[in-house]
C-alpha atoms as a PDB file:
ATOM      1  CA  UNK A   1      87.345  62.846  31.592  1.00  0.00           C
ATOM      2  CA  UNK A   2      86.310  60.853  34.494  1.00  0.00           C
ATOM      3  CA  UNK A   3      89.312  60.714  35.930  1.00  0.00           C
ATOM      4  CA  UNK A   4      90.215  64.446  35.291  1.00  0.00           C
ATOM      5  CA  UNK A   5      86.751  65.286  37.361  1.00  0.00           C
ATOM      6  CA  UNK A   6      88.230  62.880  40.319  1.00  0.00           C
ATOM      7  CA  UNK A   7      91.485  64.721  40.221  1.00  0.00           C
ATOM      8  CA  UNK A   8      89.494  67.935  40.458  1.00  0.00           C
ATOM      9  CA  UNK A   9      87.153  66.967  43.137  1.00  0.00           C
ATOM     10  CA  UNK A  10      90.582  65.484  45.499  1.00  0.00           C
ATOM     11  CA  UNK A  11      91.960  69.419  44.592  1.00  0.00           C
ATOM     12  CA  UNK A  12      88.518  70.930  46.251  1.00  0.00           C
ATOM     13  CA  UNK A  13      89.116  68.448  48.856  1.00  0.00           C
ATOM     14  CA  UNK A  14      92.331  69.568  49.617  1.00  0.00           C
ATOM     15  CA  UNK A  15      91.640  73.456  49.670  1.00  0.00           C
ATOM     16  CA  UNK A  16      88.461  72.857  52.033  1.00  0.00           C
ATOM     17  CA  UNK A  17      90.351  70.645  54.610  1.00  0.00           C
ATOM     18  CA  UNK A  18      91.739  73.959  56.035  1.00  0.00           C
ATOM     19  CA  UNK A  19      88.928  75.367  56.783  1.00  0.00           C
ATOM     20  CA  UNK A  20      87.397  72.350  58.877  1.00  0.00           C
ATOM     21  CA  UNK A  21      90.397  71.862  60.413  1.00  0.00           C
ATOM     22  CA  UNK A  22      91.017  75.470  61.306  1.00  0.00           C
ATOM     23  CA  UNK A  23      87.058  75.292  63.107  1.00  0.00           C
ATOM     24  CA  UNK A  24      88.115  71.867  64.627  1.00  0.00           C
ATOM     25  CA  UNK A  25      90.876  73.747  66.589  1.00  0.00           C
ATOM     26  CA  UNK A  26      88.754  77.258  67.663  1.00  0.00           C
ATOM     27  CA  UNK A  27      87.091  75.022  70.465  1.00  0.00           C
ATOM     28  CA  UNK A  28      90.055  73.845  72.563  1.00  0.00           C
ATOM     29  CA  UNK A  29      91.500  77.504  71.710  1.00  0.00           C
ATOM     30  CA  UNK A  30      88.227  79.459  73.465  1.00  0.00           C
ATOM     31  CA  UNK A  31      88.197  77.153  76.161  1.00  0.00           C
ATOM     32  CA  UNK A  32      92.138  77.236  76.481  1.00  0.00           C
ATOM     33  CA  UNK A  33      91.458  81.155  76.841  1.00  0.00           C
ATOM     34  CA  UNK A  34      88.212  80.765  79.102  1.00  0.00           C
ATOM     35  CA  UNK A  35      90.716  78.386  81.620  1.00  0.00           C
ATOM     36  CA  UNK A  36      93.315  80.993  81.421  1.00  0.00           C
ATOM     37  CA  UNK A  37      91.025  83.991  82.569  1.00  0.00           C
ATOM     38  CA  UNK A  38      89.657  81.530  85.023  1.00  0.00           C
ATOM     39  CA  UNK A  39      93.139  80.613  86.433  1.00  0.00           C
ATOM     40  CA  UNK A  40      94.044  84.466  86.896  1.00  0.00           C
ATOM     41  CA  UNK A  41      90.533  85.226  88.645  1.00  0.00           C
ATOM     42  CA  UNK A  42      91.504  82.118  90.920  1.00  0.00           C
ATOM     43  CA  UNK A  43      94.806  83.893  91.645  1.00  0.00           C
ATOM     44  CA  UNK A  44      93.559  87.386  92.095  1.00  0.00           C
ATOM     45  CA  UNK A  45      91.233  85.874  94.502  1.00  0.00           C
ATOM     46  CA  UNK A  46      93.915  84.054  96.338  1.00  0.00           C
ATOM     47  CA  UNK A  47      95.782  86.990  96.697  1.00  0.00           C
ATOM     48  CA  UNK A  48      93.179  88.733  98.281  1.00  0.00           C
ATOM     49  CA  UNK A  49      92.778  86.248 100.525  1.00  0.00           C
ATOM     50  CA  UNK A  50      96.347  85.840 101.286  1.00  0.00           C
ATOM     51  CA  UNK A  51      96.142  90.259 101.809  1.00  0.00           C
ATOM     52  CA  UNK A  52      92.668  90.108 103.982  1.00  0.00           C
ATOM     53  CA  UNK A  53      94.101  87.541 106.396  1.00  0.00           C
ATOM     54  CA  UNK A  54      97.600  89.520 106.891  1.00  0.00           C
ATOM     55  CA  UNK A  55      95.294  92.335 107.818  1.00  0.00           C
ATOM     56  CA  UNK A  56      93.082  90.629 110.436  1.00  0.00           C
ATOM     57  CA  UNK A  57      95.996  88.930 112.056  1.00  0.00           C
ATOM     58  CA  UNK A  58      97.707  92.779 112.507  1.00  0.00           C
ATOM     59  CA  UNK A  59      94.805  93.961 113.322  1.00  0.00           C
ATOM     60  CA  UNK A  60      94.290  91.022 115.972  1.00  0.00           C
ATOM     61  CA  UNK A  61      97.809  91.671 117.561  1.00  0.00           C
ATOM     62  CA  UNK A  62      97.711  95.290 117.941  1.00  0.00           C
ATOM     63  CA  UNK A  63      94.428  94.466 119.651  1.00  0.00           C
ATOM     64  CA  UNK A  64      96.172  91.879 121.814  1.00  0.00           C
ATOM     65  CA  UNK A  65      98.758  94.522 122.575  1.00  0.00           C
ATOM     66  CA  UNK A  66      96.610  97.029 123.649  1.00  0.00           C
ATOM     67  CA  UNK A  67      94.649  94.623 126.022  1.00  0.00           C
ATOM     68  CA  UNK A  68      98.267  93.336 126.975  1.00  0.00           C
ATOM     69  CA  UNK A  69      98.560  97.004 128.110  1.00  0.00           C
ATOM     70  CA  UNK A  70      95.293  97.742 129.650  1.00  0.00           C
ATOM     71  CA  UNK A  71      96.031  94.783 131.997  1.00  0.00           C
ATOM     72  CA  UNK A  72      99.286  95.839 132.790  1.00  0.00           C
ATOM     73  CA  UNK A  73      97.888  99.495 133.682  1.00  0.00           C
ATOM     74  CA  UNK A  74      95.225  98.421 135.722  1.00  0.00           C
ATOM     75  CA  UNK A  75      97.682  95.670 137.561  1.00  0.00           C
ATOM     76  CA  UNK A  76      99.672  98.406 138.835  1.00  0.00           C
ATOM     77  CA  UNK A  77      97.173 100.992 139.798  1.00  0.00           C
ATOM     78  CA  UNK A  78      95.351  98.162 141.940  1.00  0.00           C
ATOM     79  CA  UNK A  79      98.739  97.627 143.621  1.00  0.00           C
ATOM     80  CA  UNK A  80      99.389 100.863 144.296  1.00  0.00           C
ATOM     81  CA  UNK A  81      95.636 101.360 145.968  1.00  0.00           C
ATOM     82  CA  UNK A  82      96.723  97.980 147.879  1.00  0.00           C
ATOM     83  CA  UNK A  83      99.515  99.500 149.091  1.00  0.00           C
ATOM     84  CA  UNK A  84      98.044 103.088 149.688  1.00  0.00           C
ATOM     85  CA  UNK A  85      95.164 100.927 151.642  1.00  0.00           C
ATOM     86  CA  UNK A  86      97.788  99.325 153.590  1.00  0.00           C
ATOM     87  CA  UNK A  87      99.374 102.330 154.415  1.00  0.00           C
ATOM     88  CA  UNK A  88      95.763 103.816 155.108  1.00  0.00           C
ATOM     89  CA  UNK A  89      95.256 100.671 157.851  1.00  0.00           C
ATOM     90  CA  UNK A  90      98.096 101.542 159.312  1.00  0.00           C
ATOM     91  CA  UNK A  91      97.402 105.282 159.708  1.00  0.00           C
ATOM     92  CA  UNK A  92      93.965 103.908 160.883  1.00  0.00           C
ATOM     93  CA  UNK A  93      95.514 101.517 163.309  1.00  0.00           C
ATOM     94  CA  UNK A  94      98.116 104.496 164.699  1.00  0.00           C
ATOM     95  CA  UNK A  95      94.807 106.596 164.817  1.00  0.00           C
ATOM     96  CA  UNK A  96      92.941 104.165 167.380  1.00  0.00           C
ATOM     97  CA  UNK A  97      96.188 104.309 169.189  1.00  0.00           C
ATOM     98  CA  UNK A  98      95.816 107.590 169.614  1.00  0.00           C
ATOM     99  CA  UNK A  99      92.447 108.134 170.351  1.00  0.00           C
ATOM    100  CA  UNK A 100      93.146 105.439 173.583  1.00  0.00           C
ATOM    101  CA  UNK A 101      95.388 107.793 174.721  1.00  0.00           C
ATOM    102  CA  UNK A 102      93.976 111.144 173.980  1.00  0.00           C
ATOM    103  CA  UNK A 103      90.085 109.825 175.946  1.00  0.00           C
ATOM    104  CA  UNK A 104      92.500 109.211 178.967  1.00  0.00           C
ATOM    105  CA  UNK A 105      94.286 112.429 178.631  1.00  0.00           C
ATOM    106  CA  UNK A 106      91.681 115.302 177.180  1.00  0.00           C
ATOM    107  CA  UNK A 107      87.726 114.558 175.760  1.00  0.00           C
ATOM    108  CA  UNK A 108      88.392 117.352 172.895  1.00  0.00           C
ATOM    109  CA  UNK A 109      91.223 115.306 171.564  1.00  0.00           C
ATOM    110  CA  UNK A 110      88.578 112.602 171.158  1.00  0.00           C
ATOM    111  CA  UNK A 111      86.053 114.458 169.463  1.00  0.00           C
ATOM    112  CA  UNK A 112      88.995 115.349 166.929  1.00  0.00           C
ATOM    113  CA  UNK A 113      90.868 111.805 166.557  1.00  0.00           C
ATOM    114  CA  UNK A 114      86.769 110.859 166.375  1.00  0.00           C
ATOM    115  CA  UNK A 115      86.443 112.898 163.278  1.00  0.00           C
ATOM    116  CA  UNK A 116      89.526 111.821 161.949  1.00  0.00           C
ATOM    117  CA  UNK A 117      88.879 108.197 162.030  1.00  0.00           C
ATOM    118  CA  UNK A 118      85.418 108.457 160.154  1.00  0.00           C
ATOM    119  CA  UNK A 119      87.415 110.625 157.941  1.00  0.00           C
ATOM    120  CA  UNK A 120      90.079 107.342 157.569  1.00  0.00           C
ATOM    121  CA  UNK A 121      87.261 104.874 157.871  1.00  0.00           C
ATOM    122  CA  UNK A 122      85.215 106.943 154.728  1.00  0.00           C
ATOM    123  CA  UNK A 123      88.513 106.658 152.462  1.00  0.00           C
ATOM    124  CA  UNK A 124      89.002 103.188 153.270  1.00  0.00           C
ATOM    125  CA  UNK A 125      85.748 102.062 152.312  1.00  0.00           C
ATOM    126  CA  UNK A 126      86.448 104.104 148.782  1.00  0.00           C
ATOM    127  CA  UNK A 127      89.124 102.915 148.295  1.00  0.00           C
ATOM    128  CA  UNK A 128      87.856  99.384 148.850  1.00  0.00           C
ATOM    129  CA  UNK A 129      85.238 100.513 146.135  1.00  0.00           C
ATOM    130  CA  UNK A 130      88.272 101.437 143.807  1.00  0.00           C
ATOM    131  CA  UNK A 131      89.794  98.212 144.043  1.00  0.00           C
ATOM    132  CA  UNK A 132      86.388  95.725 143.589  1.00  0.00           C
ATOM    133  CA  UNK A 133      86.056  98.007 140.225  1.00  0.00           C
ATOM    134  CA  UNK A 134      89.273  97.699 138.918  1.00  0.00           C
ATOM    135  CA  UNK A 135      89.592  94.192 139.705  1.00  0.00           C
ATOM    136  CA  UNK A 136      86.183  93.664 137.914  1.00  0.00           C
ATOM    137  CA  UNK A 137      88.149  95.748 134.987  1.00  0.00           C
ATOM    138  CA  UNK A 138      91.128  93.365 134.745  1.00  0.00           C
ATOM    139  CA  UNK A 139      88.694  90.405 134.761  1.00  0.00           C
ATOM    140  CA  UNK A 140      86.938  91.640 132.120  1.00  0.00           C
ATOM    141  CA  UNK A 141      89.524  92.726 130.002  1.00  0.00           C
ATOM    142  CA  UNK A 142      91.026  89.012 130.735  1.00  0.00           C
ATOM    143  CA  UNK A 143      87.992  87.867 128.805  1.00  0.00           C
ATOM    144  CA  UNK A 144      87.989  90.098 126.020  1.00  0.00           C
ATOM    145  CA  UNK A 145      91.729  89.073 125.441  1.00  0.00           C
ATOM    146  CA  UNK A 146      90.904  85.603 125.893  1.00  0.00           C
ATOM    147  CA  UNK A 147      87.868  86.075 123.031  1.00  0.00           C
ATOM    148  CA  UNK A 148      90.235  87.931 120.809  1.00  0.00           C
ATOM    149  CA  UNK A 149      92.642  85.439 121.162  1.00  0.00           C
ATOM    150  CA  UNK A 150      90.016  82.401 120.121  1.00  0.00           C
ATOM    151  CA  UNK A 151      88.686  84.940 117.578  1.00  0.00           C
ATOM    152  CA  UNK A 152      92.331  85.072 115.937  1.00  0.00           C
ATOM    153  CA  UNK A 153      92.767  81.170 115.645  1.00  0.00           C
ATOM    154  CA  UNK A 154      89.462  80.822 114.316  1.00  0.00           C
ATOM    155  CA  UNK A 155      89.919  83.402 111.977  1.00  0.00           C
ATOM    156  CA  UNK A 156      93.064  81.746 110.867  1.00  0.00           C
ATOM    157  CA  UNK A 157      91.160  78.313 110.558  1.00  0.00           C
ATOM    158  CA  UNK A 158      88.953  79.997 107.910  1.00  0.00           C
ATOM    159  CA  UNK A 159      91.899  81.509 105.549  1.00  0.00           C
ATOM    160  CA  UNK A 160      93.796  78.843 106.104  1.00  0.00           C
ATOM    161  CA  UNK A 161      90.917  76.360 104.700  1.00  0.00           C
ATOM    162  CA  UNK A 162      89.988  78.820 101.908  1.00  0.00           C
ATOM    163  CA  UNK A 163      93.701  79.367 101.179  1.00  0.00           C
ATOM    164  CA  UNK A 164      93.967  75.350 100.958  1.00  0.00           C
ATOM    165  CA  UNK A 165      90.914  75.557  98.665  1.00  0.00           C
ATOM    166  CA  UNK A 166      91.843  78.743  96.427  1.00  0.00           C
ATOM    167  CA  UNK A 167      95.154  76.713  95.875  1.00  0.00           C
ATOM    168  CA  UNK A 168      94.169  73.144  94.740  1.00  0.00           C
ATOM    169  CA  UNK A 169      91.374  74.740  92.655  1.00  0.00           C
ATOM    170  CA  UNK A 170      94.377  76.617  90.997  1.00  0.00           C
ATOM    171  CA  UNK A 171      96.407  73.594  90.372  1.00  0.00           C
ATOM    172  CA  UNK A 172      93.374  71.880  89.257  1.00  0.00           C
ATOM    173  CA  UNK A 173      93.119  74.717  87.124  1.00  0.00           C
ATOM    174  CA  UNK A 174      96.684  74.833  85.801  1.00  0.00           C
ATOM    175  CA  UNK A 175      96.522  70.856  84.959  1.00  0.00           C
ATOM    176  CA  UNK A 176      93.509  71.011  83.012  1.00  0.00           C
ATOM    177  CA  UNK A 177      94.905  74.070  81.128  1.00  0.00           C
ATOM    178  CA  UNK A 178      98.319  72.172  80.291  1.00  0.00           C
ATOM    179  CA  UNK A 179      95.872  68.990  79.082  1.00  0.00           C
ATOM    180  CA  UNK A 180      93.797  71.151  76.715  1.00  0.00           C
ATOM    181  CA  UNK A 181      97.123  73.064  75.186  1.00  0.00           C
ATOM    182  CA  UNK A 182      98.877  69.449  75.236  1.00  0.00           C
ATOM    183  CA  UNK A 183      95.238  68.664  72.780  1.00  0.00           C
ATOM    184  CA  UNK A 184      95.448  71.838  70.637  1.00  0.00           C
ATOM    185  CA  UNK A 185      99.451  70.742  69.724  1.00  0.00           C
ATOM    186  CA  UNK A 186      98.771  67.525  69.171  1.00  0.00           C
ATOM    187  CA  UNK A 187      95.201  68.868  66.734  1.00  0.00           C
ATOM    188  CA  UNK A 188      98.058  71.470  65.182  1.00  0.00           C
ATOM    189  CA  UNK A 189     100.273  68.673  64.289  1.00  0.00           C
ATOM    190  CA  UNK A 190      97.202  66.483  62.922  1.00  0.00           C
ATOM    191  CA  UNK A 191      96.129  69.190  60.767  1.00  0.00           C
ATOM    192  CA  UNK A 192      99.632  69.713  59.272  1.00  0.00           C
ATOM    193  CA  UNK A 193     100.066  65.891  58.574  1.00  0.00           C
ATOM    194  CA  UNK A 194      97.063  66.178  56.910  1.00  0.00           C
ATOM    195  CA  UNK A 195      97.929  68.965  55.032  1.00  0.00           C
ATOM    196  CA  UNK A 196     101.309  67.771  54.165  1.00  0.00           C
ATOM    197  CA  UNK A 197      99.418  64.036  53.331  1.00  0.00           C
ATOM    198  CA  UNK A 198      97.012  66.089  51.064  1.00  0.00           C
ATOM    199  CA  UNK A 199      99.179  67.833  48.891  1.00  0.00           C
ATOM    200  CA  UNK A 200     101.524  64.600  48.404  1.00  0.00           C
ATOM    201  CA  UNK A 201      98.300  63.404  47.264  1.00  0.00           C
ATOM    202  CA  UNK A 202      97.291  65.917  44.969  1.00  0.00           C
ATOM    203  CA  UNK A 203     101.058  66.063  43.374  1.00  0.00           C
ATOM    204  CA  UNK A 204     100.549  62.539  42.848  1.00  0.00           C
ATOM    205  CA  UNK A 205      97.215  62.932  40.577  1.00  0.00           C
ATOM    206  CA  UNK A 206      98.985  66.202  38.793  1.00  0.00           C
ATOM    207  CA  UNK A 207     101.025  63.950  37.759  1.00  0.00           C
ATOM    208  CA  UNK A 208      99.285  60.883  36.792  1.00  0.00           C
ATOM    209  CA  UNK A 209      97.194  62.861  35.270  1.00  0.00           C
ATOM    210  CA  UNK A 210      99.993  64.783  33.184  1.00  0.00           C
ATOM    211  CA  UNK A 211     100.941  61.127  32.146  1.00  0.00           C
ATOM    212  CA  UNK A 212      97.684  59.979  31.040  1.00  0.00           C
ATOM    213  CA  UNK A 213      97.663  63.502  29.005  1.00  0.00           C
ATOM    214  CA  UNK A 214     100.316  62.705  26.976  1.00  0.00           C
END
């Protein structure tokens, strides 16, 4: 009888081994499935960061581009109010010619080449005007290209570092994940060598106890 009740209580052991075993394995499992939403956050994340940076550095060229522009416009209209200056002096300097000749030869031609001088002498000054605001226009979109331009390779510091980061926390990510699935197989084939162990077992005592029956 005493031996029968041993027999039974290895049989009870047997069936309930399961059951621990099977709550044994649930931990590495949640946290197998915690690392694997994790790791897919992670990579959404680095995606967006990978998207927002392609953005900013179009967004930084075409801004480069249209400065690019702008200083190219306002290159050529201040050398073609150099050149209409010029052309101005020399109407200016014909003009005084003139006026030499016409106080010699008749006063009302003075009056008149008078008028027209002031006239030249007016437009000159304008356009003198022109060209100190324009040039103060290229210089200052000089320095907003040159602040874009800093503003770009600092920008691409900053991904470039969280990128970097985003990345090793993934592979950190990733190697901790293959360790803990590495665990659960090596728990999965603990449990069925235990299994397996227990049921030799339990054959065994069937069978000594059959013998001891008859």
């Amino acid at each position: 009888m005493r031996l029968q009740g041993e027999l039974e209580d290895a049989h009870q052991a047997v069936i309930s081994q399961p059951l621990k075993d099977t709550d044994t394995l649930n931990q590495p499992t949640l946290e197998n499935h915690h690392l694997a939403f994790k790791n897919k956050e992670l990579q959404g994340e680095l995606e967006d960061a990978v998207r927002k940076k392609d953005l900013a550095h179009q967004a930084v060229l075409s801004k480069q581009h249209k400065e690019t522009d702008k200083v190219i416009r306002l290159s050529r209209t201040i050398h073609r109010l150099a050149s209409e200056k010029k052309r101005l002096q020399g109407e200016l300097h014909d003009a005084l010619c003139e006026k030499d000749l016409a106080h010699q030869a008749v006063i009302s031609q003075q009056h008149e080449d008078r008028d027209k001088l002031d006239q030249l002498t007016q437009e000159n000054h304008q356009l003198d005007s022109e060209i100190k605001t324009l040039q103060d226009e290229l210089k200052d979109a000089l320095c907003e290209k040159d602040l874009a331009h800093q503003a770009a390779i600092s920008l691409h510091h900053e991904d470039t570092a969280k990128l970097d980061k985003l990345t090793l926390e993934n592979h950190q990510l990733a190697s901790l994940n293959k360790t803990l699935q590495d665990e659960l197989k090596g728990s999965l084939r603990e449990k069925d060598l235990a299994q397996q162990a227990a049921i030799t077992q339990h054959h065994e005592d069937r069978y000594k106890l059959d013998q001891l029956t008859l």
